[in-house]
Protein backbone atom coordinates (compact mmCIF):
# COMPACT_ATOMS: atom_id res chain seq x y z
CA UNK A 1 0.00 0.00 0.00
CA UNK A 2 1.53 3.37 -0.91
CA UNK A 3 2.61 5.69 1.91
CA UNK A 4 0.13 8.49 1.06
CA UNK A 5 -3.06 6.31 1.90
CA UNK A 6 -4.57 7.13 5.24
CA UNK A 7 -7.51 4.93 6.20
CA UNK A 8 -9.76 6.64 8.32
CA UNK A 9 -11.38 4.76 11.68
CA UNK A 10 -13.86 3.38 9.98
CA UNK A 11 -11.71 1.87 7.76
CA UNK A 12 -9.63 0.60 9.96
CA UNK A 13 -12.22 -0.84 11.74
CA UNK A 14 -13.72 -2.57 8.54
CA UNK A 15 -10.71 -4.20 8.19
CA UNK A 16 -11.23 -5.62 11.88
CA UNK A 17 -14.10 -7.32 11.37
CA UNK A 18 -13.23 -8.58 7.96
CA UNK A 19 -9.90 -9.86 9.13
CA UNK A 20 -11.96 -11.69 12.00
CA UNK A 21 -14.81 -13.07 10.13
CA UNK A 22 -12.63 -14.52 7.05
CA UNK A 23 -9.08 -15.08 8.53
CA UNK A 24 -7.68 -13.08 5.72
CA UNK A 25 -6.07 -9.63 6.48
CA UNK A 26 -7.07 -6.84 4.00
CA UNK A 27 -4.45 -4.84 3.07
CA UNK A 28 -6.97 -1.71 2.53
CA UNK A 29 -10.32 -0.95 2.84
CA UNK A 30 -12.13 1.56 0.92
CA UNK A 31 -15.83 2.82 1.28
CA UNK A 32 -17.25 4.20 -1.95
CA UNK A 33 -20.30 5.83 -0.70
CA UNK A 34 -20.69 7.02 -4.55
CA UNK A 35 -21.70 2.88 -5.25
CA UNK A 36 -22.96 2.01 -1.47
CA UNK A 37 -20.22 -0.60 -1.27
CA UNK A 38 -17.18 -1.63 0.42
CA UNK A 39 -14.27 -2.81 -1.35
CA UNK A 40 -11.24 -4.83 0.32
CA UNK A 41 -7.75 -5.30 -0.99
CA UNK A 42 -6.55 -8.88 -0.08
CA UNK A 43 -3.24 -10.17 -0.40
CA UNK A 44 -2.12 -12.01 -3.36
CA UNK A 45 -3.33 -15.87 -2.41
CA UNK A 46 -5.77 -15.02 0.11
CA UNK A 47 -8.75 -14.89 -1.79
CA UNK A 48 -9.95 -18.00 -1.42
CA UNK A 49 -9.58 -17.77 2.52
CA UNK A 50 -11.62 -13.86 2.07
CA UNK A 51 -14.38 -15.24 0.45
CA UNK A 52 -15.07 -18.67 2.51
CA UNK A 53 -16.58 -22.02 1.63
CA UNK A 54 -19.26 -21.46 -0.83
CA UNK A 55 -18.73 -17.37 -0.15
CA UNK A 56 -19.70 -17.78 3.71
CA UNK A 57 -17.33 -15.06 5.18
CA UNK A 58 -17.94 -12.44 2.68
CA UNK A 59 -21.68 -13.08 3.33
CA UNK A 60 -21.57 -12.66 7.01
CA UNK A 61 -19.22 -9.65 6.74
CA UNK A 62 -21.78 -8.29 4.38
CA UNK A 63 -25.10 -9.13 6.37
CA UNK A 64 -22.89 -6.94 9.31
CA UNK A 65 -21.80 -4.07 7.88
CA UNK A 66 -25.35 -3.86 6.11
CA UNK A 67 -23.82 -2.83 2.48
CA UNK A 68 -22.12 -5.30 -0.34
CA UNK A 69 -18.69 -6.05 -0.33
CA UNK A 70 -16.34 -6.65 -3.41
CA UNK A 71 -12.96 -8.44 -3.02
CA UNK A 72 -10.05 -7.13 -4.71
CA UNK A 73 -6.44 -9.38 -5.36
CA UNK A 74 -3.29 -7.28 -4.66
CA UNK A 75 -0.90 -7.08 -7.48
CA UNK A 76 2.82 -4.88 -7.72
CA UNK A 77 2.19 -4.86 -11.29
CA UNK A 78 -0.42 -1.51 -12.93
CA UNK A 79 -1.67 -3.98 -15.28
CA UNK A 80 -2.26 -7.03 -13.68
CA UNK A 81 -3.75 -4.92 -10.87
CA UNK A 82 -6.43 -3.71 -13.22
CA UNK A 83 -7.16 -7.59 -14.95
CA UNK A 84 -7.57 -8.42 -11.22
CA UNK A 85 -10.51 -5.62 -10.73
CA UNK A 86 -12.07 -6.30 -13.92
CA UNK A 87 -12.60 -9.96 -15.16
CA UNK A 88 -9.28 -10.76 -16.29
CA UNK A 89 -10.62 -13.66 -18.71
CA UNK A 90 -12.58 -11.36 -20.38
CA UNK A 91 -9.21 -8.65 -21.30
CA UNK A 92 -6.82 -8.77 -24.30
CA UNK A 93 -4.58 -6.66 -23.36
CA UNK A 94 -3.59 -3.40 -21.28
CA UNK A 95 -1.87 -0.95 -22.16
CA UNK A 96 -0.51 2.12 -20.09
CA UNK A 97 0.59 5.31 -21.45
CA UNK A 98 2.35 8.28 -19.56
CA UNK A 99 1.77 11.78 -21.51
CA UNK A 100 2.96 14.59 -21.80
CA UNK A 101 1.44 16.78 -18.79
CA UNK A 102 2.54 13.76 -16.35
CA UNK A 103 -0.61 12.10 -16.27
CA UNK A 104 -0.92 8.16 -17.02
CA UNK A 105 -3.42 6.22 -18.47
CA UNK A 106 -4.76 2.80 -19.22
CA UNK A 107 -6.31 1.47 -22.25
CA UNK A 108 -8.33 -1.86 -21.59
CA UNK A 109 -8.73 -4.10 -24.81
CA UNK A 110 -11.66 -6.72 -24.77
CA UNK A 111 -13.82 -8.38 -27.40
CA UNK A 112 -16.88 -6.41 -28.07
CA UNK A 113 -19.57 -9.03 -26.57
CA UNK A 114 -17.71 -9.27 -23.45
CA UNK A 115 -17.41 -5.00 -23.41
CA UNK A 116 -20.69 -5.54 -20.90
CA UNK A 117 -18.91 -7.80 -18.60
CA UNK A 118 -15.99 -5.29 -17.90
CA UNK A 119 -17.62 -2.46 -17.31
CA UNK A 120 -20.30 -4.01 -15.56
CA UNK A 121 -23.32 -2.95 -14.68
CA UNK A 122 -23.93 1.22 -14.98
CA UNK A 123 -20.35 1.18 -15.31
CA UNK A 124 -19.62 -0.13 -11.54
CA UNK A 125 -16.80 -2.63 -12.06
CA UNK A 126 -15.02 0.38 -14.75
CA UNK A 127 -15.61 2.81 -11.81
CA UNK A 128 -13.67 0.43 -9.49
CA UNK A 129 -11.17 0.21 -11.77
CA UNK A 130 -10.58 4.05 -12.09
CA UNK A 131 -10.75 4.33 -8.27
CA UNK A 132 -8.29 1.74 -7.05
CA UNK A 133 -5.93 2.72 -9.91
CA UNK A 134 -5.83 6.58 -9.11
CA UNK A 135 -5.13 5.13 -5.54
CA UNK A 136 -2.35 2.53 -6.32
CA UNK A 137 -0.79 3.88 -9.58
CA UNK A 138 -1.95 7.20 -10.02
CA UNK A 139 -3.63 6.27 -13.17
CA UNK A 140 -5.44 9.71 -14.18
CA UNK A 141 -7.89 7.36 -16.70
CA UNK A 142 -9.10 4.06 -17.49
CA UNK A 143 -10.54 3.62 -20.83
CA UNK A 144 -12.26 0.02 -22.30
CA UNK A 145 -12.48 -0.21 -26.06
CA UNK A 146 -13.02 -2.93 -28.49
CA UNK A 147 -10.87 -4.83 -30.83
């Protein structure tokens, strides 16, 4: 987690209870109020331990904190950060580009009947995407096209 990330109480608390309920620590928490969701950052392996036999611990840490909860793999790497946010066997490729005025972006290729599945639905998964991106990798901008 980068040094500039400051998780609030609430956060930290989140974490708490998700860490007790699953086993798995979360490496960050964020609340996007914008969605009405919580999203945890688990450590690379630990999925299967977050989510529980037949998704029992995200359920119960769900039915607590009274909002849905989306798991998130940790990754080093911008681009197979992103694949793990969006459905990685639904992307082509990635492809990051710095311009210019210092910003950095990422193009996501997929085919164009599994566009839907990417950007999910009203654009929630491509919104996660763009948020944990900025926050990780300073990515400015997260576009999906089409072959």
């Amino acid at each position: 987690m980068p040094e500039k990330i400051k998780l609030t109480s609430d956060e930290l608390g989140l974490i708490s209870l998700f860490q007790s309920v699953s086993g798995a620590t979360p490496k960050d928490c964020v609340v996007d109020s914008k969605e009405e969701r919580i999203i945890f950052l688990v450590g690379k392996g630990e999925m299967g331990l977050a989510i529980g036999k037949g998704g029992a611990s995200i359920k119960n840490v769900e039915r607590l904190v009274g909002k849905p909860v989306e798991l998130v793999e940790d990754c080093d790497d911008p681009r197979d950060f992103i694949r793990n946010v969006l459905n990685p066997n639904f992307i082509s490729e990635i492809r990051l580009t710095d311009r210019l005025d210092g910003t950095r972006i990422a193009t996501v290729i997929t085919d164009e009947r599994r566009k839907g599945a990417v950007v999910g639905k009203n654009g929630r998964n491509a919104e996660k995407a763009r948020l944990l991106a900025r926050r990780y990798f300073d990515i400015t901008s997260i576009h999906i096209v089409t072959q």
